[in-house]
N, C-alpha and C. Protein backbone atom coordinates (compact mmCIF):
# COMPACT_ATOMS: atom_id res chain seq x y z
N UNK A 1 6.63 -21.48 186.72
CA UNK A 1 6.40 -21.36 185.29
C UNK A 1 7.72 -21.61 184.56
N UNK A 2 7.67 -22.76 183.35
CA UNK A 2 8.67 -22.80 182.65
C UNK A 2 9.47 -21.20 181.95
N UNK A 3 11.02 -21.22 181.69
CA UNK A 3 11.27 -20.50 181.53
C UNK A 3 11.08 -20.66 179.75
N UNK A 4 10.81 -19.78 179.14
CA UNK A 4 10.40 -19.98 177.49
C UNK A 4 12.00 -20.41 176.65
N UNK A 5 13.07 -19.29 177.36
CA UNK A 5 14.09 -19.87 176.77
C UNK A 5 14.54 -20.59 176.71
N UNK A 6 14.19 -21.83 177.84
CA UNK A 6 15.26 -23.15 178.60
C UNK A 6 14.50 -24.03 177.39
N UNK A 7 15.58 -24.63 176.22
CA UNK A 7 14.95 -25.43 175.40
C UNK A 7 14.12 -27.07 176.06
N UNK A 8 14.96 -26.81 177.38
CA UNK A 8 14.68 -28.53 177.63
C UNK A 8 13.79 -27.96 178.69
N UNK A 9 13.01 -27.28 178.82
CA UNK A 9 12.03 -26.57 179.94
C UNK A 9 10.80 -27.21 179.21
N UNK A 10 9.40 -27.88 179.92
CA UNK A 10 8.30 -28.22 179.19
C UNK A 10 7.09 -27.05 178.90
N UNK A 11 7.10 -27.75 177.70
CA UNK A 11 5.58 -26.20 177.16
C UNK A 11 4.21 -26.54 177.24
N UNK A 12 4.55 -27.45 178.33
CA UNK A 12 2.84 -28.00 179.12
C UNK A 12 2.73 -29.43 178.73
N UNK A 13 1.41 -30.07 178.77
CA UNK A 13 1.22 -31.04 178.60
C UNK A 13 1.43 -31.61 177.02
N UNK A 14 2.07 -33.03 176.94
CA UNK A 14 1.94 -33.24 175.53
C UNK A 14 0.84 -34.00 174.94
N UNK A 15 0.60 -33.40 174.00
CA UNK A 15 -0.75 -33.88 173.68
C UNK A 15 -1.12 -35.42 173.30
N UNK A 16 0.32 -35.99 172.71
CA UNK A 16 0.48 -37.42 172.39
C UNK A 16 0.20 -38.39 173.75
N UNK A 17 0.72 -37.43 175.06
CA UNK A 17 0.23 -38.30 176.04
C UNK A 17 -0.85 -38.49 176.85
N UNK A 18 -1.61 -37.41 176.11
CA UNK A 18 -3.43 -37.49 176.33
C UNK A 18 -3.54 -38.58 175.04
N UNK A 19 -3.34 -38.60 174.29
CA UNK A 19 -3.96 -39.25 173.17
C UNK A 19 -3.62 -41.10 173.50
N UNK A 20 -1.96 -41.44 174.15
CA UNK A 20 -1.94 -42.56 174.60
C UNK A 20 -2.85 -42.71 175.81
N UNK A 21 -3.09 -42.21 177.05
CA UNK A 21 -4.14 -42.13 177.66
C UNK A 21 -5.28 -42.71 177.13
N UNK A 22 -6.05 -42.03 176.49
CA UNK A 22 -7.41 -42.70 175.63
C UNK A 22 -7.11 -43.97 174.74
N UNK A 23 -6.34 -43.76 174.31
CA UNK A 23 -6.08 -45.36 173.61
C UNK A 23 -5.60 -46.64 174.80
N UNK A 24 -5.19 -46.32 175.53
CA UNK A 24 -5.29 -47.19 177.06
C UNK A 24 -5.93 -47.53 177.37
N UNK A 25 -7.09 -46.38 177.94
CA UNK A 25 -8.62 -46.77 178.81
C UNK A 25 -9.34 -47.26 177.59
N UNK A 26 -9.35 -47.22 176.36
CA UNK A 26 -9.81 -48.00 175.22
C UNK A 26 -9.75 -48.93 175.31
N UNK A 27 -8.41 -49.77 174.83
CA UNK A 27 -7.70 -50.60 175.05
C UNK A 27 -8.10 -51.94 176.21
N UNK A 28 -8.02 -51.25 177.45
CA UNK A 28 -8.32 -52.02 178.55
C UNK A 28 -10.10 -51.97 178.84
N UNK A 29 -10.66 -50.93 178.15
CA UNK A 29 -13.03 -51.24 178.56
C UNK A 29 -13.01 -51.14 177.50
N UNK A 30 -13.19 -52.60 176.73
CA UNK A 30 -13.86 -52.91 175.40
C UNK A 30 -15.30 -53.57 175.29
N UNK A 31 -15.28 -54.08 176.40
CA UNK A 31 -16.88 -54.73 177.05
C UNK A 31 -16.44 -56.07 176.82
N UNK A 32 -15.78 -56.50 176.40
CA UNK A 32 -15.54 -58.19 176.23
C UNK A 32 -14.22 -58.54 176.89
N UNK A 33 -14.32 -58.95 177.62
CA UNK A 33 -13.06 -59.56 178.80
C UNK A 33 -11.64 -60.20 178.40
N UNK A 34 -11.86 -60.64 177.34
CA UNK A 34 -10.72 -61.44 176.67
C UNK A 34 -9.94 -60.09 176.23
N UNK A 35 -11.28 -59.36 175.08
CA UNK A 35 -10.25 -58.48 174.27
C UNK A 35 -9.75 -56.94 175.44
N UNK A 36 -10.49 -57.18 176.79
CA UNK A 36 -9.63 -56.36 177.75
C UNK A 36 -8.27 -56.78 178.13
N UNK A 37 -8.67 -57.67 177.72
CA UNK A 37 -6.98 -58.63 178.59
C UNK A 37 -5.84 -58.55 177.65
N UNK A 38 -6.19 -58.96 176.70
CA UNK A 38 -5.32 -58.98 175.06
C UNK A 38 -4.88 -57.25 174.86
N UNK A 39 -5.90 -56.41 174.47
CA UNK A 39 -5.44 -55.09 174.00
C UNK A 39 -4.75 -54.89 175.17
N UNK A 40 -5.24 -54.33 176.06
CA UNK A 40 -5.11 -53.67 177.66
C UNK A 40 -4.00 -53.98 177.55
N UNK A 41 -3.29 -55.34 177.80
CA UNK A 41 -2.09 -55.88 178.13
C UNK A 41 -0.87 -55.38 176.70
N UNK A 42 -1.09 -55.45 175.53
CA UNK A 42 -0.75 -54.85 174.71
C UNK A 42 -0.24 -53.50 174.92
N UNK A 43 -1.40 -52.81 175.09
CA UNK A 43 -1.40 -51.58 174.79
C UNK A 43 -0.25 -50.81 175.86
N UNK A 44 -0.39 -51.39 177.09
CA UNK A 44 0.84 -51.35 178.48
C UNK A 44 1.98 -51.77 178.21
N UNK A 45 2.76 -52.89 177.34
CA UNK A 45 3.83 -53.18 176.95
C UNK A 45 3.98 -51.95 175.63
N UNK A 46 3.46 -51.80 174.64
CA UNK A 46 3.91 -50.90 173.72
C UNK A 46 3.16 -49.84 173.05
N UNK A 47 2.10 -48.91 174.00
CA UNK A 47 1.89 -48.31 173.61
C UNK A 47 2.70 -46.66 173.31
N UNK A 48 3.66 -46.75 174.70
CA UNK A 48 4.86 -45.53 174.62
C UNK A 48 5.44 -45.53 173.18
N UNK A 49 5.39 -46.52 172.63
CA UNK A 49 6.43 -46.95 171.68
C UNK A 49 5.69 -46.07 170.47
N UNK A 50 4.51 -45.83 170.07
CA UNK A 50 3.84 -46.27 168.64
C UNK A 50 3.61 -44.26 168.31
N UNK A 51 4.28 -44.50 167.27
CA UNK A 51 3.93 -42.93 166.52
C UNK A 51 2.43 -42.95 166.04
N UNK A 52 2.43 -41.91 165.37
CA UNK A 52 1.17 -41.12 164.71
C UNK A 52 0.38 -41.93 163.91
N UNK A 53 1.14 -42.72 162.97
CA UNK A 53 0.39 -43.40 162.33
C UNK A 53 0.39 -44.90 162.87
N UNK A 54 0.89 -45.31 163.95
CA UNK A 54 0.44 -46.63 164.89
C UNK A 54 -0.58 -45.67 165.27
N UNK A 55 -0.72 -45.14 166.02
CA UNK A 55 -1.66 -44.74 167.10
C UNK A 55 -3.37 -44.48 166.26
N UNK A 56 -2.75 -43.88 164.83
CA UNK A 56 -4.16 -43.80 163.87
C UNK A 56 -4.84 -45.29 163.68
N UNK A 57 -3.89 -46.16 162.85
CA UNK A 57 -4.18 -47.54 163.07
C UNK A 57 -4.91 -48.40 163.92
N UNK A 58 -3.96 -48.01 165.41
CA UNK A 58 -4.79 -48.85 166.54
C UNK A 58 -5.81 -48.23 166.70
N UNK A 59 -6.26 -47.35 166.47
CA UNK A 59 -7.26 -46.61 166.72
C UNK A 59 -8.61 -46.86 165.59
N UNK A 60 -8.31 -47.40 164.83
CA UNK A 60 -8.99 -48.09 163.67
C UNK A 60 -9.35 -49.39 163.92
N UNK A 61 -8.28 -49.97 164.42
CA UNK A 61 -9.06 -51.40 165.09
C UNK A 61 -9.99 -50.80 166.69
N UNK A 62 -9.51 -49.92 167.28
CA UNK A 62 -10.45 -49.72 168.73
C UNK A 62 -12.26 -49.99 167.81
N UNK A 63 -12.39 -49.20 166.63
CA UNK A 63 -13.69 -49.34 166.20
C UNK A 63 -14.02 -50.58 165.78
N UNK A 64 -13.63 -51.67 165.69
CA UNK A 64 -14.25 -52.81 165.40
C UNK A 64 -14.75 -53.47 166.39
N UNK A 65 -16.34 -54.06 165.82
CA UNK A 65 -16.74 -54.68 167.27
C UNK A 65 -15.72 -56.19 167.38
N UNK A 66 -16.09 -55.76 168.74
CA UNK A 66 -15.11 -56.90 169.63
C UNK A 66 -15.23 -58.30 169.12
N UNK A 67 -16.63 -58.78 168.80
CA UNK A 67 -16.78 -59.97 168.48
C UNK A 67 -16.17 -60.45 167.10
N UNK A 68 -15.81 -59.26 166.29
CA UNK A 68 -15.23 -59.67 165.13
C UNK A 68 -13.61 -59.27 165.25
N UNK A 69 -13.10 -58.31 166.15
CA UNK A 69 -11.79 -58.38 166.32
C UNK A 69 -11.45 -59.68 167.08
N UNK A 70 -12.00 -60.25 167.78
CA UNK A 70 -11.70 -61.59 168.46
C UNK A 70 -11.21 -62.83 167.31
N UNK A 71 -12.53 -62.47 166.93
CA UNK A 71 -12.44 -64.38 165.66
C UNK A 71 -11.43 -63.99 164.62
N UNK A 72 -11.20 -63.01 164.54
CA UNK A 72 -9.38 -62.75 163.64
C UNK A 72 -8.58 -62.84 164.65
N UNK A 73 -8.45 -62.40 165.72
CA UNK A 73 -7.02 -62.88 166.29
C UNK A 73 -6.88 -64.31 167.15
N UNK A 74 -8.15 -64.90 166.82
CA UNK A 74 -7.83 -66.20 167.54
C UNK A 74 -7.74 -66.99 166.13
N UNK A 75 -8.13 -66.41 164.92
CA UNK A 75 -7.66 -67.22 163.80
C UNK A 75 -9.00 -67.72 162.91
N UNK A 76 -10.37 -68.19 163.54
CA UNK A 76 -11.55 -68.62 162.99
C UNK A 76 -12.21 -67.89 162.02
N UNK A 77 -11.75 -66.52 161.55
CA UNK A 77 -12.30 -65.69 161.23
C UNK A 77 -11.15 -65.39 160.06
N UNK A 78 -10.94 -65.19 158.49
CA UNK A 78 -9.45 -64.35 158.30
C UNK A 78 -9.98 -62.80 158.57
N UNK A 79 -8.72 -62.09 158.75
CA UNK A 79 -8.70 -60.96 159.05
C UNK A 79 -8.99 -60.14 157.32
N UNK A 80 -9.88 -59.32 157.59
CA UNK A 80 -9.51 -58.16 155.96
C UNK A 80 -8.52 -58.05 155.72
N UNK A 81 -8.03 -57.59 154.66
CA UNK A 81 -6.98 -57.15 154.33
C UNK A 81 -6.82 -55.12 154.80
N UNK A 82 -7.64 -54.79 154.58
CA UNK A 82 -7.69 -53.65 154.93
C UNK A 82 -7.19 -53.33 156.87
N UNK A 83 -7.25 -54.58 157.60
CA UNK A 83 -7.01 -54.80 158.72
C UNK A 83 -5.49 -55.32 159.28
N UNK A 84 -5.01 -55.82 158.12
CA UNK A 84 -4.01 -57.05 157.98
C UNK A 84 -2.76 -55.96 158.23
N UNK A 85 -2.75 -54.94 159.32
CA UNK A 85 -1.63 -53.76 159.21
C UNK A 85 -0.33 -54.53 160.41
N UNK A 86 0.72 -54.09 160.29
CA UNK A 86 1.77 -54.56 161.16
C UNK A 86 1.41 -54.13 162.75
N UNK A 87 0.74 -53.18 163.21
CA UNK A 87 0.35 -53.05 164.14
C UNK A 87 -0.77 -54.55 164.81
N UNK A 88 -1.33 -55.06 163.59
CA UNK A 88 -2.81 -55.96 164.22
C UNK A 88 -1.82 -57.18 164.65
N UNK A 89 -0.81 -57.13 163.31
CA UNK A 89 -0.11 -58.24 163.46
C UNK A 89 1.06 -58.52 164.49
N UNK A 90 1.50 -57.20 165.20
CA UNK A 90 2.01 -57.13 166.34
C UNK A 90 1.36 -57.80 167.46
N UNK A 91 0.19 -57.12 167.68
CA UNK A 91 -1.24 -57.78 168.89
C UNK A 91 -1.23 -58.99 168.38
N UNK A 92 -1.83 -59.61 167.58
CA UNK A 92 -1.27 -61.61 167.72
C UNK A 92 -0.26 -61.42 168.14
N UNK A 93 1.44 -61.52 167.29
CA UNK A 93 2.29 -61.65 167.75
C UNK A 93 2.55 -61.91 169.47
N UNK A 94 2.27 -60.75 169.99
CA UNK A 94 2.11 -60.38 171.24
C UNK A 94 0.79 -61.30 172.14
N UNK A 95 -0.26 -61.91 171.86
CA UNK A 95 -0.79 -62.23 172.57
C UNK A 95 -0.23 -64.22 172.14
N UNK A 96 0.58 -64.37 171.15
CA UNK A 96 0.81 -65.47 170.90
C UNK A 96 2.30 -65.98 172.15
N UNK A 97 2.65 -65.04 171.89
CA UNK A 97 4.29 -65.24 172.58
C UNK A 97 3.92 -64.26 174.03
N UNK A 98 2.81 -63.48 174.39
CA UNK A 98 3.14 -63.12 176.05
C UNK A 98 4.23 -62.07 175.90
């Protein structure tokens, strides 16, 4: 058992890393193969990275169906503006450059 006083002692699990967890297995079973490959792969390069309000965000695109998050990031589609967040625009970025 952690000692309570040892500041650098852990006070259990952190909850941010249940929450990246689910945005992972999200991420990677979307039901459409491409956008497993695209997020999934994403989400493994920078999901450690993304605070509270990335993680709200991406989590806002997890609800869009796949078939319409696709035709915005391959371009056939424009994206909303309500969508158009630096996070979406990271994922192109990222699936443009690998």
């Amino acid at each position: 058992m952690p000692d309570p006083s040892d500041p650098n002692a852990s006070a259990g699990p952190d909850p941010q890393d249940a929450r990246r967890k689910r945005m992972l297995y999200r991420c990677q079973h979307r039901g459409m193969k491409e956008m497993d490959i695209l997020l999934g792969n994403y989400a493994k390069a920078h999901l450690h990275a993304l605070g509270d309000d990335d993680l709200d965000t991406l989590e806002q695109l997890m609800d869009v169906p796949d078939q319409d998050l696709f035709s915005w990031m391959i371009g056939s589609v424009p994206v909303p503006a309500n969508y158009d967040t630096p996070i979406y625009r990271a994922i192109v970025e990222f699936q443009r450059t690998g």
